[in-house]
Protein backbone atom coordinates (compact mmCIF):
# COMPACT_ATOMS: atom_id res chain seq x y z
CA UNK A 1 0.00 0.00 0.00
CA UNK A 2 2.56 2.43 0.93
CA UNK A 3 4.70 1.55 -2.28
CA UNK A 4 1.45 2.37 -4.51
CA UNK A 5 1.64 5.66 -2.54
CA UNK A 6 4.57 6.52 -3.25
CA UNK A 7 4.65 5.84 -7.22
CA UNK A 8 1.92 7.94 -7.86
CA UNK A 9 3.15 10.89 -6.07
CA UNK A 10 6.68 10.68 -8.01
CA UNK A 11 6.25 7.91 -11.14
CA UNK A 12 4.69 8.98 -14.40
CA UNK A 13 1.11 7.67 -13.02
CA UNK A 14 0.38 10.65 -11.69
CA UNK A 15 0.29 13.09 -15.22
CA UNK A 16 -2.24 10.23 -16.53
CA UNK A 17 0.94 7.93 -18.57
CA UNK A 18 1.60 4.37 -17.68
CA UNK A 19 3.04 3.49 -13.75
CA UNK A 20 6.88 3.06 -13.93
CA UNK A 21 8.65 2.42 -10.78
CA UNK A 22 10.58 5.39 -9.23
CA UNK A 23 14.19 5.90 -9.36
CA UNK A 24 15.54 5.96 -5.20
CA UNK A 25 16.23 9.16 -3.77
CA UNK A 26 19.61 9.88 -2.13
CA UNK A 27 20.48 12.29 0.88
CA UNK A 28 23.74 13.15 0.56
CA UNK A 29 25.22 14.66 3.91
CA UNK A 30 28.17 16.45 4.70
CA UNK A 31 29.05 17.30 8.65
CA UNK A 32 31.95 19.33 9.45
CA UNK A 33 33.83 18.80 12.64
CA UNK A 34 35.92 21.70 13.25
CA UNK A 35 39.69 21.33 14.65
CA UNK A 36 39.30 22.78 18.07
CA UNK A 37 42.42 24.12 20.03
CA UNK A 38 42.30 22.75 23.12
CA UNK A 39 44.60 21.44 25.52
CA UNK A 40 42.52 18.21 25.55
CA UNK A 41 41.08 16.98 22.39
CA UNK A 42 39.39 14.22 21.99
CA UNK A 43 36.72 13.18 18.74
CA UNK A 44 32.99 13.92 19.20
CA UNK A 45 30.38 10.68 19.47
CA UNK A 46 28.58 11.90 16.59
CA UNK A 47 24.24 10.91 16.64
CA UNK A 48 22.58 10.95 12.97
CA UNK A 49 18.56 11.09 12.68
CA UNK A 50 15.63 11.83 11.34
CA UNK A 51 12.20 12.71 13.03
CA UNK A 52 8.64 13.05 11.76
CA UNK A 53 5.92 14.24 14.14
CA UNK A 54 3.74 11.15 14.79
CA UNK A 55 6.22 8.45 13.76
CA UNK A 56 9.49 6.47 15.53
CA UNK A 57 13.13 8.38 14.79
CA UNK A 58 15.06 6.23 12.76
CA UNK A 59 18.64 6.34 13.60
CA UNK A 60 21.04 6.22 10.20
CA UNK A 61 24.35 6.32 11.82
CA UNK A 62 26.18 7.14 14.83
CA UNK A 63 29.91 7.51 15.08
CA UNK A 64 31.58 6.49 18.66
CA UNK A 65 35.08 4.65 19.80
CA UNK A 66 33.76 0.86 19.30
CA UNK A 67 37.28 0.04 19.48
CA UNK A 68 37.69 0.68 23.84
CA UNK A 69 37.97 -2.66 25.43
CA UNK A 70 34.98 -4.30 27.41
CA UNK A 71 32.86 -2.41 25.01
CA UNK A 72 33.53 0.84 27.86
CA UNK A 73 33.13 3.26 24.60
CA UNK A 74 29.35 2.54 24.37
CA UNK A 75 28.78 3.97 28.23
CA UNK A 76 29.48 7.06 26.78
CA UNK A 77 26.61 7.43 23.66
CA UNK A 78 24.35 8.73 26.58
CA UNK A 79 26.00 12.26 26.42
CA UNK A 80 24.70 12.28 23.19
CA UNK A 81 21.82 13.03 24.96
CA UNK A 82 18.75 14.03 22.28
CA UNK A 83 19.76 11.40 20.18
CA UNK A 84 20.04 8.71 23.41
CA UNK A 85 16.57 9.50 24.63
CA UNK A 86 15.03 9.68 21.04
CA UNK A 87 16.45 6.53 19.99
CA UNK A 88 19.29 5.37 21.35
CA UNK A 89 18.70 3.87 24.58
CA UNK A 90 16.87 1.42 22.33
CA UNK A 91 19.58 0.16 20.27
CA UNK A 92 21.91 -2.38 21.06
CA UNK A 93 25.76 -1.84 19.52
CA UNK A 94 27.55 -2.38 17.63
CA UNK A 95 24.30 -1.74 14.98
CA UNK A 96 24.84 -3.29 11.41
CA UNK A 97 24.93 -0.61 8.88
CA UNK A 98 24.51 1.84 11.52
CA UNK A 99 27.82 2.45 14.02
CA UNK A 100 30.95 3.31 12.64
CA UNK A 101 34.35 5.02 13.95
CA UNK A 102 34.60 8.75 15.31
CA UNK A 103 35.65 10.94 13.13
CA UNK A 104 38.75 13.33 12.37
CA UNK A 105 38.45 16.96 12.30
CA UNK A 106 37.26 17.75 9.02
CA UNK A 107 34.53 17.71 6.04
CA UNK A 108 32.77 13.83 6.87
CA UNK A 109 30.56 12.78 3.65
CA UNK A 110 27.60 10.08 4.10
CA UNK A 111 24.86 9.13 2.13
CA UNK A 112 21.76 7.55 2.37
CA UNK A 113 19.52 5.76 -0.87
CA UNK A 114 16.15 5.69 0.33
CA UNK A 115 14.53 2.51 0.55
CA UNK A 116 17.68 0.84 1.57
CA UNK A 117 19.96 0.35 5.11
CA UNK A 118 18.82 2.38 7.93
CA UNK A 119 16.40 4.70 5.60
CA UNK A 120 14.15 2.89 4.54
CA UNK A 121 10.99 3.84 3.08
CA UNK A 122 10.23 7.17 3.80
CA UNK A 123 5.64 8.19 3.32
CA UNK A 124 5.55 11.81 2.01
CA UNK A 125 5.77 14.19 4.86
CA UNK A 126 7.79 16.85 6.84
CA UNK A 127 11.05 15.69 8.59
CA UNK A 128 13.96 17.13 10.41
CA UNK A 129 17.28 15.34 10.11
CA UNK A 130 19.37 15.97 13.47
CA UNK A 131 23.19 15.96 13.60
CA UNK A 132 24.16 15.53 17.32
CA UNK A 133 28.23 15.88 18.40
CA UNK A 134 29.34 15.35 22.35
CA UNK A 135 32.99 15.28 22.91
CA UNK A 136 34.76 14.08 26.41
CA UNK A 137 36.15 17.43 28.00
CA UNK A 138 33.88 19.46 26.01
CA UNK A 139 30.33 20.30 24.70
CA UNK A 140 27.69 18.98 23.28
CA UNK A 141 25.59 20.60 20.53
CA UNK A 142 22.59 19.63 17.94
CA UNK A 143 21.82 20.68 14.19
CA UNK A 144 18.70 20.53 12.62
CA UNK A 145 17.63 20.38 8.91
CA UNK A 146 14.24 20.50 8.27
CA UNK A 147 13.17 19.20 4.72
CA UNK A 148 9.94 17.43 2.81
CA UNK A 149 9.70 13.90 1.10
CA UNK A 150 9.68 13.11 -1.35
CA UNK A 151 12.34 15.93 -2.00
CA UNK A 152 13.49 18.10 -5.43
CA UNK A 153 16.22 16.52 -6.86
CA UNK A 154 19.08 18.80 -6.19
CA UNK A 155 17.49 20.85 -3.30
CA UNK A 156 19.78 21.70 -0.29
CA UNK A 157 19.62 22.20 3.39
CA UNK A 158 22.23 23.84 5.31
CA UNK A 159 22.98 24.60 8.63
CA UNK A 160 26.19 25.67 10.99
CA UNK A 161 27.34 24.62 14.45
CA UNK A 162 29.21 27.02 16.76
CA UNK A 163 30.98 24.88 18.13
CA UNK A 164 31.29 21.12 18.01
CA UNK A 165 29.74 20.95 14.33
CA UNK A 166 30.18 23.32 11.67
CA UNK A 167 28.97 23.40 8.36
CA UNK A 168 26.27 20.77 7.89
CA UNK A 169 24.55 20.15 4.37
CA UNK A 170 21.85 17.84 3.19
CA UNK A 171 21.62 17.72 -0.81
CA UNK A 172 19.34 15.23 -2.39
CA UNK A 173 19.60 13.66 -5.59
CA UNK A 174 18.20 10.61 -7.80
């Protein structure tokens, strides 16, 4: 039901020509973690998310130090705290497709192909994608990009950290 849904809002069905399945959407994401001078520098646990009002947050990746023995680095995803109580709390880690390293200082690049991996099927609708960084000896800080499904190939979202994030970019494409 929901794939019939979704091919006649973006297949040829809906201008009256004959049903052809839709070519998968991509959100392509770029987070920035800016190199910090501080005496004490350590990489943020990094929370990625999206949110619709009325439905579960579905977590699409989340960056923290797997590698700490006894699994100690896990104890520490609850200072990613909006992404901990919206989902995380629920998860258990390592999470296939999901959990991956921290990472450097720098420009990170991720994407996402809906209808596959932690995505999934999105319904048409309003979301907010949430970027969430918490660093040991430091802060903590969230980024929100609000955008609509299905979206215009090539539209783009930005938004900027002052702190823990910087630039952060959502561009979709087919």
């Amino acid at each position: 039901m929901q794939i019939r849904h979704r091919l006649l809002l973006t297949g040829t069905a809906a201008l009256g020509a004959a049903a052809t399945p839709a070519s998968a959407e991509t959100l392509n994401l770029s987070v920035n973690i800016p190199r910090l001078s501080v005496a004490e520098y350590h990489r943020p646990y990094v929370a990625i998310w999206i949110e619709k009002e009325g439905a579960t947050p579905r977590s699409l990746s989340v960056w923290y130090d797997g590698a700490k023995r006894n699994g100690e680095g896990t104890k520490w995803l609850r200072d990613v705290r909006q992404w901990w109580r919206a989902s995380g709390r629920a998860m258990s880690f390592p999470a296939n497709g999901v959990t991956g390293a921290t990472r450097a200082p720098g420009d990170n690049k991720i994407a996402f192909t809906s209808g596959k991996g932690p995505l999934g099927q999105l319904a048409p609708g309003n979301y907010t994608l949430l970027v969430e960084a918490a660093r040991e000896v430091g802060g903590r800080e969230v980024v929100r990009l609000p955008f609509s499904w299905p979206p215009k190939p090539g539209a783009t979202v930005k938004a900027a950290g002052s702190s823990e994030l910087g630039a952060v970019a959502l561009t979709f494409s087919k």
